[in-house]
N, C-alpha and C. Protein backbone atom coordinates (compact mmCIF):
# COMPACT_ATOMS: atom_id res chain seq x y z
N UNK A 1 97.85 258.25 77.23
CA UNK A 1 97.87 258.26 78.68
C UNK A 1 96.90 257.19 79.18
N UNK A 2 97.30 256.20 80.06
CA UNK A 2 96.49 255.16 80.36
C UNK A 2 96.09 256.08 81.86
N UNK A 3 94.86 255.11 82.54
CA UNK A 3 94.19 255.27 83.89
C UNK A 3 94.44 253.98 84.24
N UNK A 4 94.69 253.78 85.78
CA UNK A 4 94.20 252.47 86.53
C UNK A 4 93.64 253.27 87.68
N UNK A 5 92.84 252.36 87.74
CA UNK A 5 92.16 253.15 89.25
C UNK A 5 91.72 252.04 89.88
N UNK A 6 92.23 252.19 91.36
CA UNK A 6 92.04 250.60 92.18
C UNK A 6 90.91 251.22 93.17
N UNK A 7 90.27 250.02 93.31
CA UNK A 7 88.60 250.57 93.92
C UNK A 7 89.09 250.37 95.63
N UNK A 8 88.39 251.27 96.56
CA UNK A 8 88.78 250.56 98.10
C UNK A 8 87.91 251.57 98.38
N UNK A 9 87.62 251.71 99.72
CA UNK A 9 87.06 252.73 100.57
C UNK A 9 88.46 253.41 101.30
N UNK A 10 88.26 254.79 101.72
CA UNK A 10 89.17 255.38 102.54
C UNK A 10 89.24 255.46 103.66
N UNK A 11 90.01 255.35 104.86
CA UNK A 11 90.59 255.06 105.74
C UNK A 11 91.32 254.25 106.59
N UNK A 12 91.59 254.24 107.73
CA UNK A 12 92.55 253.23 108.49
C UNK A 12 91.43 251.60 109.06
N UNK A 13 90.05 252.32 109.02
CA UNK A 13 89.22 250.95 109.62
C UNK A 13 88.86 250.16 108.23
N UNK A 14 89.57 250.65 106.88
CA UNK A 14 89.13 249.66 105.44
C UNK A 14 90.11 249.45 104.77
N UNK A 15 91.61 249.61 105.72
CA UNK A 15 93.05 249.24 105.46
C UNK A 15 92.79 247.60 104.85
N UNK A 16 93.14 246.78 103.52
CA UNK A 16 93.22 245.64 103.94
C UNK A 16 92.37 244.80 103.72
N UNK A 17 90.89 245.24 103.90
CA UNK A 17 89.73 244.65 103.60
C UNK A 17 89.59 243.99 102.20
N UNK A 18 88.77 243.29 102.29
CA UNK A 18 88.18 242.50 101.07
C UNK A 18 87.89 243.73 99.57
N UNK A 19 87.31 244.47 100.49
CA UNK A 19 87.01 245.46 99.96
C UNK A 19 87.98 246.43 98.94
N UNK A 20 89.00 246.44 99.23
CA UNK A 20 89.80 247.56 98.97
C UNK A 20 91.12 246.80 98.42
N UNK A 21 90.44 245.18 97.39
CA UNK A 21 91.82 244.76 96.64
C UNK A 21 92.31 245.67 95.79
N UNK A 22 91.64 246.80 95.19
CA UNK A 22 92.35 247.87 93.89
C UNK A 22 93.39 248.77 94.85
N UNK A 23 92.88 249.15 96.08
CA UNK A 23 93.98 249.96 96.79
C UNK A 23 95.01 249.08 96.75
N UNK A 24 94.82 248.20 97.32
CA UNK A 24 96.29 247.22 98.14
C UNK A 24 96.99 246.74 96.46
N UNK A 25 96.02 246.60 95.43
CA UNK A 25 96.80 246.04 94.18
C UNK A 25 97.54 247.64 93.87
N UNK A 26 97.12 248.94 93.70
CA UNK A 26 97.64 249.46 93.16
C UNK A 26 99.17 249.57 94.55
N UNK A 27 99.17 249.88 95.35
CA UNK A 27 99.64 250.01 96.23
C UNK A 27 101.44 248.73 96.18
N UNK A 28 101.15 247.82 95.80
CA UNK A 28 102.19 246.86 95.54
C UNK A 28 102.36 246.86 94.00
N UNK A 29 101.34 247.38 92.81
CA UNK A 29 102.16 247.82 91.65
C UNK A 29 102.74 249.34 91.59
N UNK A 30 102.78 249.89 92.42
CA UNK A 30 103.57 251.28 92.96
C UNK A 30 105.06 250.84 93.14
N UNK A 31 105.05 249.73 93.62
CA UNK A 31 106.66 249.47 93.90
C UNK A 31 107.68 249.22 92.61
N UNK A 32 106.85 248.69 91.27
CA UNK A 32 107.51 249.09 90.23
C UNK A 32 107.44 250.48 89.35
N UNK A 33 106.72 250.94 89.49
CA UNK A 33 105.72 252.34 88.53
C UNK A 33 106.38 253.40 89.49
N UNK A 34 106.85 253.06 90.68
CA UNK A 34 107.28 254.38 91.12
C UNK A 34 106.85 256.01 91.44
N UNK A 35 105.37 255.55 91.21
CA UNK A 35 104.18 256.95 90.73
C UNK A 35 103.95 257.29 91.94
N UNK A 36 104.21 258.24 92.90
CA UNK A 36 103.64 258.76 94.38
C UNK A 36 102.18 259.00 94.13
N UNK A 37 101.60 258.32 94.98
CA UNK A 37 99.88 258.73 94.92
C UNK A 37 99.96 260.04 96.05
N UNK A 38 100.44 261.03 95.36
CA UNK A 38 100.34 262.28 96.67
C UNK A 38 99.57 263.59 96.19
N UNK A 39 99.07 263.81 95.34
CA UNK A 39 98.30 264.48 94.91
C UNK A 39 96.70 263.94 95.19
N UNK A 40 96.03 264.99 95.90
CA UNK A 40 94.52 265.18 96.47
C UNK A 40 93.99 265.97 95.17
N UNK A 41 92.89 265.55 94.74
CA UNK A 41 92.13 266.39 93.72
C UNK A 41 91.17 265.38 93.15
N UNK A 42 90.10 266.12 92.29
CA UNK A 42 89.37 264.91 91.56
C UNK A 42 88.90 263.97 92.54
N UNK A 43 88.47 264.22 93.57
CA UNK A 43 87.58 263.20 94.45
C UNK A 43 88.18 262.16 94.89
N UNK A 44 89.59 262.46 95.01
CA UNK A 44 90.69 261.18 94.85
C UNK A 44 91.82 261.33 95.47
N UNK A 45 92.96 260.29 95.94
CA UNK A 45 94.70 260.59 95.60
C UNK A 45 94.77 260.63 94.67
N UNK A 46 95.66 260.93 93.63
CA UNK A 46 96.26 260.28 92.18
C UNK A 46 97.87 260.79 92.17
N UNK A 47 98.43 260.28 91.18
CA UNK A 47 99.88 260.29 91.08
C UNK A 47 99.81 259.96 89.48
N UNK A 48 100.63 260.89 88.85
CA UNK A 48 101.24 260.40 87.37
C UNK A 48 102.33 260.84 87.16
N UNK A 49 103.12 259.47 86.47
CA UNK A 49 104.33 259.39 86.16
C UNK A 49 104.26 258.68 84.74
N UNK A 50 105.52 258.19 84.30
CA UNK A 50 105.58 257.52 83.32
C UNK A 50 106.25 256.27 83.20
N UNK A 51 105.67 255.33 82.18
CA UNK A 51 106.50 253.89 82.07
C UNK A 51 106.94 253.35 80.78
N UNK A 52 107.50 253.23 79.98
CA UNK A 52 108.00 253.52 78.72
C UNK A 52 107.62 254.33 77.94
N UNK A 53 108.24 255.57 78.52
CA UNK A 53 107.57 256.88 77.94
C UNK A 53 105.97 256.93 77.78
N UNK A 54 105.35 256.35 78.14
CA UNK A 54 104.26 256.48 78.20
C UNK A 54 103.49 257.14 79.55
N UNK A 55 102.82 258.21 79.72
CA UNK A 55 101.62 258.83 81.10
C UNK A 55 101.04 257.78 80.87
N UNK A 56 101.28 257.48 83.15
CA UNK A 56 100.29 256.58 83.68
C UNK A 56 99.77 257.67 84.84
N UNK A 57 98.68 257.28 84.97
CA UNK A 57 97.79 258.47 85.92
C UNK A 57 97.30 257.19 86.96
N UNK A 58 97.58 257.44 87.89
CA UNK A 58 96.77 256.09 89.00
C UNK A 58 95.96 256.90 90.21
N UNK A 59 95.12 255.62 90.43
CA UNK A 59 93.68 256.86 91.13
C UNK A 59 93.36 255.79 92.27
N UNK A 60 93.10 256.47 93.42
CA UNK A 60 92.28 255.52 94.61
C UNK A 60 91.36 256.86 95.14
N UNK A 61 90.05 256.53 94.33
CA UNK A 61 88.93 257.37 94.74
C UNK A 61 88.84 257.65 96.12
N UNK A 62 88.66 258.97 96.57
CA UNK A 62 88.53 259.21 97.86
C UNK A 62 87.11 259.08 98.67
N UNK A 63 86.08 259.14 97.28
CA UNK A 63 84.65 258.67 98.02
C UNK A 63 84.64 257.41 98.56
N UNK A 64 83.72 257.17 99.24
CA UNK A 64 83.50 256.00 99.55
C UNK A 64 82.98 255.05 98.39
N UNK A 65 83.29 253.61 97.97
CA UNK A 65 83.32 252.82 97.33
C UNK A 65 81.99 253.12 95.88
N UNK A 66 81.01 253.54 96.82
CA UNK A 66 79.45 253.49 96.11
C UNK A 66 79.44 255.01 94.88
N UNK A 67 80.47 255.23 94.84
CA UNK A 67 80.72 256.57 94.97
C UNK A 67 81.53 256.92 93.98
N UNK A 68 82.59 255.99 93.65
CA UNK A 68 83.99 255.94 92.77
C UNK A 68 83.42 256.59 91.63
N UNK A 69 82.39 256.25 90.68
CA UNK A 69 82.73 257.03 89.39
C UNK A 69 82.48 258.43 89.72
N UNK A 70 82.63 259.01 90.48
CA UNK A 70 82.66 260.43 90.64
C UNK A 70 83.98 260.89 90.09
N UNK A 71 84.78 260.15 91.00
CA UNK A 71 86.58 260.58 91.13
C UNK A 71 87.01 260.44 89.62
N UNK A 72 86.58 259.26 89.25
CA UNK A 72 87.20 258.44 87.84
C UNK A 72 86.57 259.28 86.76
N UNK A 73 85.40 259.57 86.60
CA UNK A 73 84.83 260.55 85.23
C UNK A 73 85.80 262.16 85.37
N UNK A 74 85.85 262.80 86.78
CA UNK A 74 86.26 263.67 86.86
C UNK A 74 88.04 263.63 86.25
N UNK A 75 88.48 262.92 86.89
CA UNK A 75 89.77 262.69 86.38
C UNK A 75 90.50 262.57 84.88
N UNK A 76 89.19 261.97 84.49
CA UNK A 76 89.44 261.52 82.50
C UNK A 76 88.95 262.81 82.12
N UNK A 77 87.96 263.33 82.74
CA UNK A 77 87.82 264.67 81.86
C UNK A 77 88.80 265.19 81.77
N UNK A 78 89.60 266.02 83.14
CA UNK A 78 90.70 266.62 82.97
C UNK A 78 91.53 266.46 82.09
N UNK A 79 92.49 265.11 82.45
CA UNK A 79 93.50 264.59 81.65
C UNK A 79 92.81 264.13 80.47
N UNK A 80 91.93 264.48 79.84
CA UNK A 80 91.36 264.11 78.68
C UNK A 80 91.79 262.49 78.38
N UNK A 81 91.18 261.44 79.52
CA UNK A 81 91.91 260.38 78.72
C UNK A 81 90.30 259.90 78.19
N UNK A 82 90.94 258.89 77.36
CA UNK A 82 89.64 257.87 76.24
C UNK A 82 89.29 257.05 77.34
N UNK A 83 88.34 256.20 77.26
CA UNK A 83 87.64 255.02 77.73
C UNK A 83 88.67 254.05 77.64
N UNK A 84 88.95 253.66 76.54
CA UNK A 84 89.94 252.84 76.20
C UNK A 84 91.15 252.57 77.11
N UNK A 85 91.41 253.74 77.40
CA UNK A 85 92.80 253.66 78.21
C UNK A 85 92.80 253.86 79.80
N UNK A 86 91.28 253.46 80.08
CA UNK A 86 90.39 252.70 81.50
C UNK A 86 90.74 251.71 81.82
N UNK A 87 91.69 251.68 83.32
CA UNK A 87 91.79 250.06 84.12
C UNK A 87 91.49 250.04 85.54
N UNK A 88 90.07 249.49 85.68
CA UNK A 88 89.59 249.97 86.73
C UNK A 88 89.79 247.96 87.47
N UNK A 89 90.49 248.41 89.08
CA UNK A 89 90.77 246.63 89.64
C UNK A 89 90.00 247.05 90.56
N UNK A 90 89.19 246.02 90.98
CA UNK A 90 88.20 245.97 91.70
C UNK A 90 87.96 244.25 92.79
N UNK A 91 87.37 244.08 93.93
CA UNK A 91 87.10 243.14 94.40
C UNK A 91 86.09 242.27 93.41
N UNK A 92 85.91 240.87 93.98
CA UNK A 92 84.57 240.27 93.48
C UNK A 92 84.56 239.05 94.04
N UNK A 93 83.18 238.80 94.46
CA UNK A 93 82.45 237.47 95.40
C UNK A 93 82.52 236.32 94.65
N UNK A 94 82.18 236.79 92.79
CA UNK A 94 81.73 235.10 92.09
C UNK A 94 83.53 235.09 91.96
N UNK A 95 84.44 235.24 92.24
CA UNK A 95 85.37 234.60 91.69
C UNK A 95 86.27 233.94 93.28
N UNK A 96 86.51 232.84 93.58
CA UNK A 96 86.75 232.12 94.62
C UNK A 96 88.73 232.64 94.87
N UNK A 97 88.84 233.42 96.15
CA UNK A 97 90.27 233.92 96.60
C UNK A 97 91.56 232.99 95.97
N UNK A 98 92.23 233.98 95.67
CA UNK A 98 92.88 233.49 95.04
C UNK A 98 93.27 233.96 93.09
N UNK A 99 92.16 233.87 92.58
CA UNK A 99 91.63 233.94 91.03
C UNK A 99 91.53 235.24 90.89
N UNK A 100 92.19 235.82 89.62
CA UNK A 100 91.99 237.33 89.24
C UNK A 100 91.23 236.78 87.78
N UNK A 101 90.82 238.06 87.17
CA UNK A 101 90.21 238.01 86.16
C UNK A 101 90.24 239.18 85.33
N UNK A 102 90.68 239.24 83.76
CA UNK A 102 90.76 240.51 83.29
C UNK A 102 89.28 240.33 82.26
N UNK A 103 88.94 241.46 82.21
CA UNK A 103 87.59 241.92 80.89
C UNK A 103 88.05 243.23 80.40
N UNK A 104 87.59 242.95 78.97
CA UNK A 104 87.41 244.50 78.52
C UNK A 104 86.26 245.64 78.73
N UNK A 105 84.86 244.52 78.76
CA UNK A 105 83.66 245.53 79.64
C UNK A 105 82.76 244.76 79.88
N UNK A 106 81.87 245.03 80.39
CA UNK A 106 80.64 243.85 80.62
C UNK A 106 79.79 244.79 81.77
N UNK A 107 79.14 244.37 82.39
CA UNK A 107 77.80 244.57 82.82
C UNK A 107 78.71 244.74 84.62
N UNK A 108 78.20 245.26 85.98
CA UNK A 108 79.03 245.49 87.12
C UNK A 108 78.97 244.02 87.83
N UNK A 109 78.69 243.36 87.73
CA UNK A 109 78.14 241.84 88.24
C UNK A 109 77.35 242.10 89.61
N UNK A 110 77.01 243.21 89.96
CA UNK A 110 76.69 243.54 91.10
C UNK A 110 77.22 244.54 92.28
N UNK A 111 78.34 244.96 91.43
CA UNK A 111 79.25 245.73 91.99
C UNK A 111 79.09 246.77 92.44
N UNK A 112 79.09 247.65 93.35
CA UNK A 112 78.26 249.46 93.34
C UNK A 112 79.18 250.07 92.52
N UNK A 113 80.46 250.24 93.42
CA UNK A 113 81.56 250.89 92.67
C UNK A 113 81.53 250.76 91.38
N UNK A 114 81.82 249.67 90.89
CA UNK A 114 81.71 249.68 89.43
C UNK A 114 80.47 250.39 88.66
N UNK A 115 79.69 249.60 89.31
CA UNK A 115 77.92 250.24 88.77
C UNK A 115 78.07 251.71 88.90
N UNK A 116 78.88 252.50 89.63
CA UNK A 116 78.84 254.39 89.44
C UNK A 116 79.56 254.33 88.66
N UNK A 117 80.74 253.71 88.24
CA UNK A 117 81.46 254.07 86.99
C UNK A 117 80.85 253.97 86.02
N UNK A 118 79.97 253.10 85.61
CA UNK A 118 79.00 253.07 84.31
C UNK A 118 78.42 253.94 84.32
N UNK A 119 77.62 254.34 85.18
CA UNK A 119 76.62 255.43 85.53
C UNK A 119 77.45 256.96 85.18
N UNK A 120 78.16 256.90 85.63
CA UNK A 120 78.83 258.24 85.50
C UNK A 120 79.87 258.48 83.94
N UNK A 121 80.20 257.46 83.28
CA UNK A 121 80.82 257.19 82.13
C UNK A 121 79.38 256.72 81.28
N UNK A 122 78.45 256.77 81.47
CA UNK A 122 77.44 256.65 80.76
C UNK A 122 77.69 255.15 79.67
N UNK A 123 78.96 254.57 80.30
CA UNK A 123 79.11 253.42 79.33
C UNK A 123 79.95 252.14 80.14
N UNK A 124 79.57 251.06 79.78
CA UNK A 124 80.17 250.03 80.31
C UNK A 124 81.50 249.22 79.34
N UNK A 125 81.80 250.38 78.96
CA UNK A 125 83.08 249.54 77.78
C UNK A 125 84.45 250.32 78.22
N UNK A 126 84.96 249.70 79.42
CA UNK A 126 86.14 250.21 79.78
C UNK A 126 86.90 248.41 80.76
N UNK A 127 88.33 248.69 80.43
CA UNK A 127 88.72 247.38 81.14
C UNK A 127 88.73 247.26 82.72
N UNK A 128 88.83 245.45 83.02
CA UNK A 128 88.36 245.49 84.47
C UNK A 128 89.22 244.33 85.24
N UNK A 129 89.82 244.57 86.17
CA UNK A 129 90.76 243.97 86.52
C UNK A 129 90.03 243.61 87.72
N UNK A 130 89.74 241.88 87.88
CA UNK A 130 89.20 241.45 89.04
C UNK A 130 89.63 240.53 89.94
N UNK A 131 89.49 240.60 91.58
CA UNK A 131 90.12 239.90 92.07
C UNK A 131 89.22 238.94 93.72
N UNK A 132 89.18 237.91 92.91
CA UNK A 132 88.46 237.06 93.86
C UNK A 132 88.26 237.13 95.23
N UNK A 133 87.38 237.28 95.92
CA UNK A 133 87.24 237.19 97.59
C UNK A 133 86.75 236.52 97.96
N UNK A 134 85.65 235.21 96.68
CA UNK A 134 85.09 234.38 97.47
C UNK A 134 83.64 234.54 98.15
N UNK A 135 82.51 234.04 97.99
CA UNK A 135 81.35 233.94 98.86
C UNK A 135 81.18 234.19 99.81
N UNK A 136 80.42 235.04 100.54
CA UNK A 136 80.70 235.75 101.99
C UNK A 136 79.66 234.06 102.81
N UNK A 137 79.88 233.94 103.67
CA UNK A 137 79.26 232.89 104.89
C UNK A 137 78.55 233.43 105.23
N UNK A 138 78.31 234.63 105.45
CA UNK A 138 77.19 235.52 106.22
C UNK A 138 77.19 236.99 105.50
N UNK A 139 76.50 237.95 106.42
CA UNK A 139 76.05 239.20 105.54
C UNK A 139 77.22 240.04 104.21
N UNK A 140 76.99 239.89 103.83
CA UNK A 140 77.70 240.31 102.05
C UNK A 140 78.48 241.58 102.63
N UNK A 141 78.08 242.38 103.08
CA UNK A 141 78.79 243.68 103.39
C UNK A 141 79.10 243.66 104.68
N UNK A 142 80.04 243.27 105.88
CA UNK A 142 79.87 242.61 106.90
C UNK A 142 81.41 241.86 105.94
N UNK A 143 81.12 241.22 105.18
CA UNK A 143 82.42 240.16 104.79
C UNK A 143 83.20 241.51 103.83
N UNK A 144 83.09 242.22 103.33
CA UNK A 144 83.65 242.64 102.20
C UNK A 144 84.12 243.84 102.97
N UNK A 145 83.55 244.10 104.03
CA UNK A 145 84.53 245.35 105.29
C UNK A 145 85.13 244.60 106.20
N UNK A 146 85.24 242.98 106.32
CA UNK A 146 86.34 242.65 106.64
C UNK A 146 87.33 241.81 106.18
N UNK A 147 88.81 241.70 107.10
CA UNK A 147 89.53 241.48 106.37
C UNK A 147 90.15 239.88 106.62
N UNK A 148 90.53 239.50 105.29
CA UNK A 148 90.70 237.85 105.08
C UNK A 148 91.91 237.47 106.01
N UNK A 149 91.82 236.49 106.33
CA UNK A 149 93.06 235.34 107.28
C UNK A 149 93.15 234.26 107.21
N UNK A 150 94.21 233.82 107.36
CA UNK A 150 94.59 232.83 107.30
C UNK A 150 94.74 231.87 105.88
N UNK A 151 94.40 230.88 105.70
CA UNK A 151 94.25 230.25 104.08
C UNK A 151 94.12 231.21 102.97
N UNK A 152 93.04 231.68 103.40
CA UNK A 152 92.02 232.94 102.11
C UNK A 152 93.05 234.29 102.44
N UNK A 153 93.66 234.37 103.35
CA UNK A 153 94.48 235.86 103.07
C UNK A 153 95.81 235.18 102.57
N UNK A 154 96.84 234.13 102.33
CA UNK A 154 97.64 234.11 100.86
C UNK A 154 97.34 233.91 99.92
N UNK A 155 95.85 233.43 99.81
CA UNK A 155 95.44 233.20 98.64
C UNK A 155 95.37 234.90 97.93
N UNK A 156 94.71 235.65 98.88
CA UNK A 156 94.41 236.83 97.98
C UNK A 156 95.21 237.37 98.16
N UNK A 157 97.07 237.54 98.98
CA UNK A 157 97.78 238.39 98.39
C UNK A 157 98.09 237.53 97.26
N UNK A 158 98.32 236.22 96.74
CA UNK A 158 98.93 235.74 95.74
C UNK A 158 98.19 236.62 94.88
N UNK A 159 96.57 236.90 94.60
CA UNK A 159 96.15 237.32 93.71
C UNK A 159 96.35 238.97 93.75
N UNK A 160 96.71 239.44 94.48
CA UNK A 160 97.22 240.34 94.21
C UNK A 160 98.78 241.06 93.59
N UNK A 161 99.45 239.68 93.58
CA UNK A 161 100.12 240.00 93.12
C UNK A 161 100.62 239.18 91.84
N UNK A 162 99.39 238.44 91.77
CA UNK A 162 99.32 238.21 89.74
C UNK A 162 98.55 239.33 89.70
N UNK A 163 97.91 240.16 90.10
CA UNK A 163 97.08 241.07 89.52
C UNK A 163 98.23 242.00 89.37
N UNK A 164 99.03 242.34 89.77
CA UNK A 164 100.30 243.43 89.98
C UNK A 164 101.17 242.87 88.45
N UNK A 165 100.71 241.92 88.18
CA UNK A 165 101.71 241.38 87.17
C UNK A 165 101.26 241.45 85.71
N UNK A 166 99.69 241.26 86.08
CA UNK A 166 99.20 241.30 84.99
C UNK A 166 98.94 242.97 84.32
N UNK A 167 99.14 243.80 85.32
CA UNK A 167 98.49 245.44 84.92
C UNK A 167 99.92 245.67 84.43
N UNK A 168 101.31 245.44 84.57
CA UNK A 168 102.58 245.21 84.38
C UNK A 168 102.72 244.73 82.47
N UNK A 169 102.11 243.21 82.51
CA UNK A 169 102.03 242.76 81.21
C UNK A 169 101.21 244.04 80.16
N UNK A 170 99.94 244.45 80.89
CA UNK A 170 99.49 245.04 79.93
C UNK A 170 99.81 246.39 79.45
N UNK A 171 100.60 246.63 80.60
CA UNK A 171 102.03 248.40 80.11
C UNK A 171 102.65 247.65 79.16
N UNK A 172 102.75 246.51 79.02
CA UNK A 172 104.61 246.15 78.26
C UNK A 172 103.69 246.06 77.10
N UNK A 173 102.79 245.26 77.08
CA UNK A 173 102.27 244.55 75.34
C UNK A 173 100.94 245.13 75.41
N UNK A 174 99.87 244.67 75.66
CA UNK A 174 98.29 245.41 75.12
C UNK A 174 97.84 244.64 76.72
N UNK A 175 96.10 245.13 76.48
CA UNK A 175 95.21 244.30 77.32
C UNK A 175 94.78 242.93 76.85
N UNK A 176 94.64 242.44 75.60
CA UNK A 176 94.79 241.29 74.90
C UNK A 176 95.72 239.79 75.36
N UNK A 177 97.38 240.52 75.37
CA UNK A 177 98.61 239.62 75.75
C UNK A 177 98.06 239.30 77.49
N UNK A 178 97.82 240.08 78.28
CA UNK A 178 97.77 240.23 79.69
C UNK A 178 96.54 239.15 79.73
N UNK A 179 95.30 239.38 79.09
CA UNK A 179 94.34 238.58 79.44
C UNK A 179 94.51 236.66 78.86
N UNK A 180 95.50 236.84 77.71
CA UNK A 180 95.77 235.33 77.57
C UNK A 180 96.40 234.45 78.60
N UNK A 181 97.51 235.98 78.82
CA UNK A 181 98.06 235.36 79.96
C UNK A 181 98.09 234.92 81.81
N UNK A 182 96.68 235.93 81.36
CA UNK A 182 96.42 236.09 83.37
C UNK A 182 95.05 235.30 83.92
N UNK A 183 94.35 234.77 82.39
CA UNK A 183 92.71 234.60 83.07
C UNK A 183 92.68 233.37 83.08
């Protein structure tokens, strides 16, 4: 049973935002996976279905961003999934709109969200699906609660939807094939 869990904050005023590329990515890889995120539980929506016979469980934490590994530890306990079969997509500043990036684990680069998932998984060895927003011009949080236009907003749906392609590659073949092919 794999996890993806797309990072965002909840509601209608963080629809969209910089912030909330894992919502909007999982949200447009829903249109192939077919998985209803309509189930409330686990600090979260989630929805699981399957994709070549294989359980996919998909998660958009209901805490607020700083907050996520709450939803995500709770969830793997249940469904007893491994670390391994962790795909957590998330925003990020060092990578310029446009540019996704896959890892298998590494350190949060600064991330909160991410940084509670370590914290709460007591480990930083789970995969990470990232998607560029670019250097904020002014206050860091201030840019990342709002939302991109113009140039920088096709750039980041394009990347959202190589990111949609690449979580796609890595159902069909491994996380390995996806990262030769997406980074």
């Amino acid at each position: 049973m794999k996890l993806i869990v797309g990072l965002g904050n909840p509601g209608k005023e963080y629809e969209h935002t910089r912030h909330n590329m894992g919502f909007d990515t999982l949200d447009l890889l829903n249109k192939t996976l077919k998985i209803d995120l309509n189930k409330e539980g686990f600090k979260g929506l989630y929805g699981k279905g399957k994709y070549h016979d294989e359980d996919i469980v998909l998660l958009k934490p209901l805490t607020l961003m700083n907050l996520s590994g709450e939803a995500v530890q709770a969830l793997m306990a249940f469904f007893k999934i491994k670390q391994d079969d962790l795909l957590v997509i998330s925003d990020d500043m060092a990578l310029p709109p446009g540019k996704i990036r896959l890892r298998e684990n590494g350190s949060s680069g600064g991330h909160k969200g991410i940084q509670n998932i370590i914290d709460n998984l007591s480990s930083n060895e789970f995969k990470r699906l990232r998607i560029g927003i670019g250097e904020p011009k002014f206050n860091s949080v201030n840019f990342v609660l709002s939302r991109p236009t113009g140039e920088e907003l096709k750039l980041i749906q394009g990347a959202i939807q190589k990111a949609s392609e690449a979580i796609l590659d890595y159902l069909d073949h491994n996380f390995h094939h996806a990262m030769s092919k997406f980074n």
